[in-house]
C-alpha atoms as a PDB file:
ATOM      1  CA  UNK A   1      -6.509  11.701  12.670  1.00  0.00           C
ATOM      2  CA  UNK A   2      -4.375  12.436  15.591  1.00  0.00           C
ATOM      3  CA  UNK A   3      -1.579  10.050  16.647  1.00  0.00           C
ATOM      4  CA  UNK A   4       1.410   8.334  15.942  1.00  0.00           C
ATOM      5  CA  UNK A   5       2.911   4.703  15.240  1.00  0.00           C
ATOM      6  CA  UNK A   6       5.306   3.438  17.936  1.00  0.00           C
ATOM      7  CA  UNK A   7       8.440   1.732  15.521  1.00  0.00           C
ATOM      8  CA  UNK A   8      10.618   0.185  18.932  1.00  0.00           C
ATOM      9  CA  UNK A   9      10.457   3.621  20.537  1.00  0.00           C
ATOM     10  CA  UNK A  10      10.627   5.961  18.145  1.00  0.00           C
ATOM     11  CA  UNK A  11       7.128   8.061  17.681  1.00  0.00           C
ATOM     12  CA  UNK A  12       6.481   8.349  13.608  1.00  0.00           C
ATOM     13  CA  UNK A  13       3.391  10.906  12.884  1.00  0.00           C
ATOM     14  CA  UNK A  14       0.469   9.258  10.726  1.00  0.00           C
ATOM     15  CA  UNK A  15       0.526  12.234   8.112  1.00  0.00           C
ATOM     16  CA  UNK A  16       4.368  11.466   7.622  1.00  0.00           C
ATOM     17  CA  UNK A  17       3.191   7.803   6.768  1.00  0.00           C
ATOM     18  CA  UNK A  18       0.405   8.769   4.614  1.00  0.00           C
ATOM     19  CA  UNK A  19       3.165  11.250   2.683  1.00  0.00           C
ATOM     20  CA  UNK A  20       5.803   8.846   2.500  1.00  0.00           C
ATOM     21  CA  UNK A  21       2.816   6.333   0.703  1.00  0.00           C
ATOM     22  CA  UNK A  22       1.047   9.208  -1.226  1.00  0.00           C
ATOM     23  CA  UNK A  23       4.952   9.792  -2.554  1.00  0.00           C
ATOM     24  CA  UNK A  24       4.931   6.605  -4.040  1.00  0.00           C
ATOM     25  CA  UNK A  25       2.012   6.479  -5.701  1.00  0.00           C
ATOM     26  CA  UNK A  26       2.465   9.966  -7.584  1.00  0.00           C
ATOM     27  CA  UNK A  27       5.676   8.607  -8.303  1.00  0.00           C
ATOM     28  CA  UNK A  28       3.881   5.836  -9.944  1.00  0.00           C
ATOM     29  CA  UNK A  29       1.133   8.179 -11.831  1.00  0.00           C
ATOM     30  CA  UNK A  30       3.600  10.520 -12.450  1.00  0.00           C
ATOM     31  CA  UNK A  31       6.266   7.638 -14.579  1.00  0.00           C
ATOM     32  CA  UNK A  32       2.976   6.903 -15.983  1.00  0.00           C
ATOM     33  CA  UNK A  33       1.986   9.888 -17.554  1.00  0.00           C
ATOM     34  CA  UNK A  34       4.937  11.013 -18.845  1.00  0.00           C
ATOM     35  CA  UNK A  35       5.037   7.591 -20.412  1.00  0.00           C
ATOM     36  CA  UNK A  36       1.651   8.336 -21.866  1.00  0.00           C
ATOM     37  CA  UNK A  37       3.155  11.701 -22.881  1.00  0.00           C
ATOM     38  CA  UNK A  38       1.053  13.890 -20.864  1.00  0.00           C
ATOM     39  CA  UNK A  39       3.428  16.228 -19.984  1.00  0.00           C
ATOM     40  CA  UNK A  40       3.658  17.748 -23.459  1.00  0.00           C
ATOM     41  CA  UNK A  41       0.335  19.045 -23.223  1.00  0.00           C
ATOM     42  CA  UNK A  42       1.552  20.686 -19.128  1.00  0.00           C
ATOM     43  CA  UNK A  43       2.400  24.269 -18.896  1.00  0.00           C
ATOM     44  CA  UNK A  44       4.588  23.614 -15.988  1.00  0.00           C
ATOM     45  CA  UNK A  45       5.414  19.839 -14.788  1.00  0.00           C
ATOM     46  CA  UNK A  46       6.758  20.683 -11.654  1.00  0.00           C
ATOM     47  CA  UNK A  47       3.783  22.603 -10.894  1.00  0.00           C
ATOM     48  CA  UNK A  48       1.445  20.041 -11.885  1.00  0.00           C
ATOM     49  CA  UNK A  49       3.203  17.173 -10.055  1.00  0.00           C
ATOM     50  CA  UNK A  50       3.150  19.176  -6.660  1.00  0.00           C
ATOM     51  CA  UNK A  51      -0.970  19.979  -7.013  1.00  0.00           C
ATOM     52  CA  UNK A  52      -0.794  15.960  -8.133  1.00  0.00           C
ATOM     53  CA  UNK A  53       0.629  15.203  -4.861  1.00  0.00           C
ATOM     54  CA  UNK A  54      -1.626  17.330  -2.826  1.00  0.00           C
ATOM     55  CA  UNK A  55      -4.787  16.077  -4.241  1.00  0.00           C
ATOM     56  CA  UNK A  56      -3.256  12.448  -3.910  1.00  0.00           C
ATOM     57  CA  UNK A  57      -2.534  13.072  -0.324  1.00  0.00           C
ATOM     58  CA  UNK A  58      -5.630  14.566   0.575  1.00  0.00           C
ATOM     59  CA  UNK A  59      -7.277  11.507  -0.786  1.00  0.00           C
ATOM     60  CA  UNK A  60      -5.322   8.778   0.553  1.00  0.00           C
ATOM     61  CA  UNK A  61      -5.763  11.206   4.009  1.00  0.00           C
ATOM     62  CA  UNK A  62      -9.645  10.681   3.814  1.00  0.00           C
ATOM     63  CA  UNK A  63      -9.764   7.423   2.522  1.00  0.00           C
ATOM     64  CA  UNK A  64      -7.243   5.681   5.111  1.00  0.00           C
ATOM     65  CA  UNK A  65      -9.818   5.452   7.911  1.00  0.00           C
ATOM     66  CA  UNK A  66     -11.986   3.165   6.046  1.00  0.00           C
ATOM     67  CA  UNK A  67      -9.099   0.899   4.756  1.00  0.00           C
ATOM     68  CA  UNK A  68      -7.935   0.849   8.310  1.00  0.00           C
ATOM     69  CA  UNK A  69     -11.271  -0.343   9.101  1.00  0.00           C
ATOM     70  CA  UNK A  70     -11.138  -2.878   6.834  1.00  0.00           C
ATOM     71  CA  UNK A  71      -7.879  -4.488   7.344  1.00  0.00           C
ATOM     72  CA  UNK A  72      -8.599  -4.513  11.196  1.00  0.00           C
ATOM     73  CA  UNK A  73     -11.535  -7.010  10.437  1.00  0.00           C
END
């Protein structure tokens, strides 16, 4: 996954895209289990929210090619 989006002239890396979208969406998981009251039960929520984010990112990293795919069709 090598590359970058042109915005008028101005290169933007695809794995700064997929962090900037992976941020929002452990955002949202994150608001929604401390809602739940998850983070009672978490040793350390800072902790947990930054292996949340990496196992978010790595997912929306793999899965990105397909939904590419499918929104080029």
């Amino acid at each position: 996954m090598i590359g970058e989006i042109d915005v008028q002239g101005l290169y933007i890396p695809w794995l700064l895209v997929l962090a900037l979208v992976t941020f929002v969406i452990a955002k949202a998981v994150s608001t929604l289990l401390s809602r739940l009251g998850f983070y009672r039960m978490v040793w350390h929520p800072a902790l947990f929210d930054l292996g949340l984010y990496v196992i978010l990112l790595f997912t929306v990293q793999r899965m990105f090619p397909s939904i590419l795919k499918l929104l080029m069709v």
